[in-house]
C-alpha atoms as a PDB file:
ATOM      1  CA  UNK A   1      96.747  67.393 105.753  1.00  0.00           C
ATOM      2  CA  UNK A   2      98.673  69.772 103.332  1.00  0.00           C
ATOM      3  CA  UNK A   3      98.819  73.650 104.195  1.00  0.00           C
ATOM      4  CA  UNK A   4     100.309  75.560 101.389  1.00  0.00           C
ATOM      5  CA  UNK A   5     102.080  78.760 102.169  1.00  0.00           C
ATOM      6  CA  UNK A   6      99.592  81.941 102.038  1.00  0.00           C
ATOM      7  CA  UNK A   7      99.897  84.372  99.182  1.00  0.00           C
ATOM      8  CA  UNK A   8      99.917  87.764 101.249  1.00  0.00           C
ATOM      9  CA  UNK A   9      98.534  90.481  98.369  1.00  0.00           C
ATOM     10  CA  UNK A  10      98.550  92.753 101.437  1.00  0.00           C
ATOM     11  CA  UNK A  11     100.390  93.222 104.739  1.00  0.00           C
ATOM     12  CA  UNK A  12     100.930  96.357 107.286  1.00  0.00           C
ATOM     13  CA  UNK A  13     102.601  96.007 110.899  1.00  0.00           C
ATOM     14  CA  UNK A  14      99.515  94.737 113.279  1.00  0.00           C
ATOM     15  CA  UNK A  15     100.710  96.805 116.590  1.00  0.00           C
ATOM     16  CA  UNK A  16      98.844  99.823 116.084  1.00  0.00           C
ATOM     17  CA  UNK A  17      95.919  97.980 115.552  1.00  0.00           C
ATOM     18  CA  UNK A  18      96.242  95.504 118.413  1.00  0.00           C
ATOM     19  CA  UNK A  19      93.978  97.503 120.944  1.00  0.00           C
ATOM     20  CA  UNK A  20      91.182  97.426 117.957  1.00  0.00           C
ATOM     21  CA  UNK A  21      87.872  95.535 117.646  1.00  0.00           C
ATOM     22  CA  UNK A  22      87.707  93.657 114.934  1.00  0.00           C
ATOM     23  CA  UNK A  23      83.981  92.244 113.487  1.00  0.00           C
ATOM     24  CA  UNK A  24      84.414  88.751 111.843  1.00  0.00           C
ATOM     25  CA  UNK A  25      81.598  88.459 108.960  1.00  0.00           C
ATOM     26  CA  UNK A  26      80.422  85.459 107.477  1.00  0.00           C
ATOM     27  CA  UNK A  27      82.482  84.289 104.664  1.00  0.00           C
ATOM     28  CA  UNK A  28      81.284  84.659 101.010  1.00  0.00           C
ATOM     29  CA  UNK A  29      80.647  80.870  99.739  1.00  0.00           C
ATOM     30  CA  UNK A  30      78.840  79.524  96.675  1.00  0.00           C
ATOM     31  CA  UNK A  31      75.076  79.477  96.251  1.00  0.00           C
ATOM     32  CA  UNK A  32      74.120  75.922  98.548  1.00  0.00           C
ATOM     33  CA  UNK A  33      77.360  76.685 101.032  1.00  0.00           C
ATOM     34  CA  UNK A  34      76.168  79.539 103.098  1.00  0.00           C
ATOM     35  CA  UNK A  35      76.726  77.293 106.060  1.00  0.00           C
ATOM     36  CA  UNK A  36      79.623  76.620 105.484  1.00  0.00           C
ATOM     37  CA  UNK A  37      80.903  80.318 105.015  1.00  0.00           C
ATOM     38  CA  UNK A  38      79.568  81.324 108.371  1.00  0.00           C
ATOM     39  CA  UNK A  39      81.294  78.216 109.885  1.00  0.00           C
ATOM     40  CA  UNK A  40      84.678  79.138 108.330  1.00  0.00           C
ATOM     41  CA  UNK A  41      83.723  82.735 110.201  1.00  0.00           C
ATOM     42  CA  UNK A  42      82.714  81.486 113.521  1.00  0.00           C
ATOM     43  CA  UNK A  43      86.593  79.305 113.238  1.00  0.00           C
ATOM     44  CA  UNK A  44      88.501  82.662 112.035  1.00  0.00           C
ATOM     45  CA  UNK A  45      86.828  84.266 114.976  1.00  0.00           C
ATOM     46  CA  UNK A  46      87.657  81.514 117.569  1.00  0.00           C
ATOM     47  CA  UNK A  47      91.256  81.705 116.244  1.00  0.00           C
ATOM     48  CA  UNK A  48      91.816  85.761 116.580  1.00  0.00           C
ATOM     49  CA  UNK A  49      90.320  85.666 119.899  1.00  0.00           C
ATOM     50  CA  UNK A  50      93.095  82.834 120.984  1.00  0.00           C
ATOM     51  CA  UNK A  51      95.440  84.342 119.740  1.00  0.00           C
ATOM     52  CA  UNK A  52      95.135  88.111 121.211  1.00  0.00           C
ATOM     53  CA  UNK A  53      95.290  89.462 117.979  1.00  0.00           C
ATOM     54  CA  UNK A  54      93.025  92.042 118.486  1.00  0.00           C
ATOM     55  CA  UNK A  55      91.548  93.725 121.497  1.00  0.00           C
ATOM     56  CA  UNK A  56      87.984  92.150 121.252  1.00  0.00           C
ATOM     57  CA  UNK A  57      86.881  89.763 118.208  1.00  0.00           C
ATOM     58  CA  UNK A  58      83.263  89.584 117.926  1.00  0.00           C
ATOM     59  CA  UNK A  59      81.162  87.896 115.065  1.00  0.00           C
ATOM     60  CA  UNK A  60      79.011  90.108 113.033  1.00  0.00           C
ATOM     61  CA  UNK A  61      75.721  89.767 113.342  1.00  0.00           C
ATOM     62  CA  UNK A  62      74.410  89.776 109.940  1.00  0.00           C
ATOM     63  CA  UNK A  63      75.178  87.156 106.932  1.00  0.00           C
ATOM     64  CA  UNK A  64      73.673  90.017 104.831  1.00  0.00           C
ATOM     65  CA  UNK A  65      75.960  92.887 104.004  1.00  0.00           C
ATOM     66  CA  UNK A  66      78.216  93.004 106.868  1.00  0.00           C
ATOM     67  CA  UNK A  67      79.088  97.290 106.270  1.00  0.00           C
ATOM     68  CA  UNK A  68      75.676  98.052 107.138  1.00  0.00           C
ATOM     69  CA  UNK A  69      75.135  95.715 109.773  1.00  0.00           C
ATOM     70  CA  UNK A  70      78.777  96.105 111.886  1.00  0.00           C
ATOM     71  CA  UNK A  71      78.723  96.002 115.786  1.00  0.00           C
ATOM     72  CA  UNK A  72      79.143  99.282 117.648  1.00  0.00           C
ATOM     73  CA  UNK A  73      82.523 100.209 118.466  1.00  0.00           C
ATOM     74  CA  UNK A  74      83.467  97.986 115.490  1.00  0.00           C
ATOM     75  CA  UNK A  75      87.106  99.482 114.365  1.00  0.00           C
ATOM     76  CA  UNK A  76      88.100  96.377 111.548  1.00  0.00           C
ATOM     77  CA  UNK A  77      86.114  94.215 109.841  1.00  0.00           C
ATOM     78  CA  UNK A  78      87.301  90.589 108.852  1.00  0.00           C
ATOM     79  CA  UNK A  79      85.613  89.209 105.415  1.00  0.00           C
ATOM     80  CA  UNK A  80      86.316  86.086 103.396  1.00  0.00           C
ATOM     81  CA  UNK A  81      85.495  84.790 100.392  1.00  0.00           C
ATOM     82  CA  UNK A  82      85.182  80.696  99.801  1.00  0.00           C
ATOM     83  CA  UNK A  83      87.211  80.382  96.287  1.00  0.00           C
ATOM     84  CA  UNK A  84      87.317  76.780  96.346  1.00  0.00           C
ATOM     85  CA  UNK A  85      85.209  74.239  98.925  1.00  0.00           C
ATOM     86  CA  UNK A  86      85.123  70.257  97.988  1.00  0.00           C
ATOM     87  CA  UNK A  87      84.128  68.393 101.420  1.00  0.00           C
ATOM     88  CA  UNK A  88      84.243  64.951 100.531  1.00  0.00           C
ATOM     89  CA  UNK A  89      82.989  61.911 102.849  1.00  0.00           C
ATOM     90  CA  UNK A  90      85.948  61.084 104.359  1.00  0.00           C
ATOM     91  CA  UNK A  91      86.997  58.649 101.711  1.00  0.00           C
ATOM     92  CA  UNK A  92      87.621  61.370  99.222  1.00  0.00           C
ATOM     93  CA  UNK A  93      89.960  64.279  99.623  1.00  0.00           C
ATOM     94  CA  UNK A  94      88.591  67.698 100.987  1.00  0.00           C
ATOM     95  CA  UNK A  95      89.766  70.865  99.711  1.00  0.00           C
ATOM     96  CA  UNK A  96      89.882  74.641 101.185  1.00  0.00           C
ATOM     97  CA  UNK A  97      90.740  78.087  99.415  1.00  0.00           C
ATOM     98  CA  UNK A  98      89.740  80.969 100.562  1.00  0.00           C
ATOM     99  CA  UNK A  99      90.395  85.129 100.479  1.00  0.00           C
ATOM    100  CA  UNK A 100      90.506  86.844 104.056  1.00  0.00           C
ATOM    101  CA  UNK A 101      91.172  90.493 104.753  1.00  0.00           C
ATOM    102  CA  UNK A 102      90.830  93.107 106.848  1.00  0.00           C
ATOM    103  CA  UNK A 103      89.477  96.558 106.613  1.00  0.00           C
ATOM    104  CA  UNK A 104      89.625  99.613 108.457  1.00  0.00           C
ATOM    105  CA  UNK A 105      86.426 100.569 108.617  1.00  0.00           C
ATOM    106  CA  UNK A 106      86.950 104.584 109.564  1.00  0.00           C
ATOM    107  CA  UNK A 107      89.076 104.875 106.485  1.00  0.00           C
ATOM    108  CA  UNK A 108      87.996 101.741 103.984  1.00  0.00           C
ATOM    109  CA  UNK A 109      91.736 100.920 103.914  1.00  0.00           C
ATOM    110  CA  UNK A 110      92.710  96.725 103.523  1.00  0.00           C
ATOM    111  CA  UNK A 111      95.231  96.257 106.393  1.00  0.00           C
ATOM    112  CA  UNK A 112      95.413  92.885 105.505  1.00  0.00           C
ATOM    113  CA  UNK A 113      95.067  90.226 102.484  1.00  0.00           C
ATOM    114  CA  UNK A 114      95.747  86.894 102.019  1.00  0.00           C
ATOM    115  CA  UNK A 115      94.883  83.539  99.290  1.00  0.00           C
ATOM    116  CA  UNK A 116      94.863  80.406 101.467  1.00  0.00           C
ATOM    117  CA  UNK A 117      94.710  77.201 100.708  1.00  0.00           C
ATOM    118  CA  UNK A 118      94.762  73.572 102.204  1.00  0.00           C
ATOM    119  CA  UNK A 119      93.851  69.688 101.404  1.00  0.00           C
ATOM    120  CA  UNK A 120      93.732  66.585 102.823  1.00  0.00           C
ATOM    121  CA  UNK A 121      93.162  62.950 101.165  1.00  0.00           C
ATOM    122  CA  UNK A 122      92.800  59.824 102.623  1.00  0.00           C
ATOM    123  CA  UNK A 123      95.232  58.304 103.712  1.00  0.00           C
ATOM    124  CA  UNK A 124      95.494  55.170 101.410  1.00  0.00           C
ATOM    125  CA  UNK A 125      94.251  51.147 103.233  1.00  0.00           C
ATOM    126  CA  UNK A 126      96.887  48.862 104.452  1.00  0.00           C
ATOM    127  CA  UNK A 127      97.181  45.756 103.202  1.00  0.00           C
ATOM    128  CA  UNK A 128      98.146  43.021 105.269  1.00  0.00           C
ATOM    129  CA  UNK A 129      98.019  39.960 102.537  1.00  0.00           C
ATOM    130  CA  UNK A 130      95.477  38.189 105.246  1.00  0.00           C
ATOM    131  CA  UNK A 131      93.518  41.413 106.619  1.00  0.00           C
ATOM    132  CA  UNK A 132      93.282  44.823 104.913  1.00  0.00           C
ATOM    133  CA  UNK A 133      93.250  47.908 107.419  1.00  0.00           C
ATOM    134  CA  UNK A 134      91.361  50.575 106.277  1.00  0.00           C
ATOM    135  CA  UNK A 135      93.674  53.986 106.206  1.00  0.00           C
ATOM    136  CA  UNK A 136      92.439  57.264 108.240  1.00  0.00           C
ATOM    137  CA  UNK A 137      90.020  59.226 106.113  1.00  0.00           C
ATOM    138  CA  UNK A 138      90.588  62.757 105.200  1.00  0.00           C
ATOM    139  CA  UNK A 139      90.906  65.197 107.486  1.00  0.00           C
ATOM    140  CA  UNK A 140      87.161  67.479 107.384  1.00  0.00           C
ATOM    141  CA  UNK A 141      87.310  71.073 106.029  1.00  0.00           C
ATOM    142  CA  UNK A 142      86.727  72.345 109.647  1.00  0.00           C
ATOM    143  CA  UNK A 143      89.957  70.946 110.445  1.00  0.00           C
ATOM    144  CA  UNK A 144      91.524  72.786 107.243  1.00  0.00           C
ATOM    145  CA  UNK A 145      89.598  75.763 108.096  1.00  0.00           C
ATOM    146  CA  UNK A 146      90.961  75.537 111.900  1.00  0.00           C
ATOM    147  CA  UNK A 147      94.548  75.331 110.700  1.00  0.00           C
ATOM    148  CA  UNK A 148      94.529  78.137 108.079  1.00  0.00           C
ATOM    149  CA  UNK A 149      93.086  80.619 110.726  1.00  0.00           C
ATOM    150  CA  UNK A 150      96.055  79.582 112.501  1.00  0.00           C
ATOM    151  CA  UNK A 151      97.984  80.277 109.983  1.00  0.00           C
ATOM    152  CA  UNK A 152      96.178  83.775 109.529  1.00  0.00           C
ATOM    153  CA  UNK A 153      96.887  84.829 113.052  1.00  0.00           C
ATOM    154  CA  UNK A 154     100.657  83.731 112.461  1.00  0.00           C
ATOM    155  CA  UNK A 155     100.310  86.182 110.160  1.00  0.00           C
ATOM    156  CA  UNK A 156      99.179  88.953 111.961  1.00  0.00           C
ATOM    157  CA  UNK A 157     101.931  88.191 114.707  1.00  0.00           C
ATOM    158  CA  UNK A 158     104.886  90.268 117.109  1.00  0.00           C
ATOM    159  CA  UNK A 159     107.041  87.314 115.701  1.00  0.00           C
ATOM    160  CA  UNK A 160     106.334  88.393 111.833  1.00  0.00           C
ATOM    161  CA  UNK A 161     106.018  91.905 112.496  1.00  0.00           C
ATOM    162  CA  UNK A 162     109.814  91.604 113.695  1.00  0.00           C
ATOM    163  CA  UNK A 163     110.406  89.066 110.610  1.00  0.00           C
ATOM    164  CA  UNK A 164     108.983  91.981 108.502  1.00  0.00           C
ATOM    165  CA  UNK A 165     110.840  94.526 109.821  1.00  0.00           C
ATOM    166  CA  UNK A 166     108.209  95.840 112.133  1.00  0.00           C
ATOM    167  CA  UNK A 167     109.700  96.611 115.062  1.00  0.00           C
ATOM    168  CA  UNK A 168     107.113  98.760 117.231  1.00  0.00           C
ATOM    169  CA  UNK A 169     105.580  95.728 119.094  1.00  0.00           C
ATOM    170  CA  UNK A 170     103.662  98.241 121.539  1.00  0.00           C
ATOM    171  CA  UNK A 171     100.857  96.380 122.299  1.00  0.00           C
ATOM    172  CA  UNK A 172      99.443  99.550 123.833  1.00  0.00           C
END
């Protein structure tokens, strides 16, 4: 499994909004993926909530527009956008782009933005000369999906705040 560095478009220090609820839509996917967009939200979701990155992550609702159909007490709101999904069988490779970012919703401001990407091919059969051992397959997109939420939250953490020159880690 390959994770490529994100491409951060946008990027304020997270403390202030630490205490915050964020809403988690489902993700924007091609026509036919819809599942899969509101399975990439449900992961981002799991993934903030680990990772105390907010105050409370909850999943919105809706898969219809997620402005008009936002939680109460709803303070951010997490979208995403599914540039590039190729789920192969296992035998073929499986790739993952998306867009994530976060808005304030009191003043429509993007706190956050980021291009993500990730792949994962098979890993090629071993051949033995009397016996041929079939290699692993590739990883599933969940899996990508799992580790570039991870890599999200990384983002949005005291340790790259500090890296970033952020240095009011008041979790308050």
């Amino acid at each position: 499994m390959k994770v490529d560095p994100p491409r951060v478009l946008a990027w304020r220090c997270p403390a202030p909004h630490r205490h915050r609820q964020a809403a988690v839509a489902a993700f924007e996917a091609p026509e036919g993926m819809e599942q899969a967009g509101s399975h990439m939200a449900r992961i981002y979701a799991a993934a903030l909530s680990a990772g105390a990155t907010f105050g409370r992550v909850v999943l919105s609702g809706s898969d219809g527009d997620p402005d008009r159909f936002l939680p109460s007490g709803t303070d951010l709101l997490v979208r995403g956008k599914v540039e590039r999904l190729i789920v192969g069988s296992g035998a073929l490779s499986e790739q993952v782009k998306v867009q994530v970012w976060v808005t304030d919703v009191g003043t429509d401001t993007v706190l956050w933005w980021v291009e993500q990407s990730a792949s994962s091919m098979p890993r090629p059969d071993l051949n033995l000369f009397w016996n041929v051992v079939p290699g692993g397959g590739a990883a599933p997109y969940g899996k990508l999906t799992r580790a570039l939420a991870n890599q999200f939250v990384d983002l949005l953490s005291d340790a790259e705040a500090q890296r970033r020159g952020c240095f009011n880690l008041d979790r308050k």
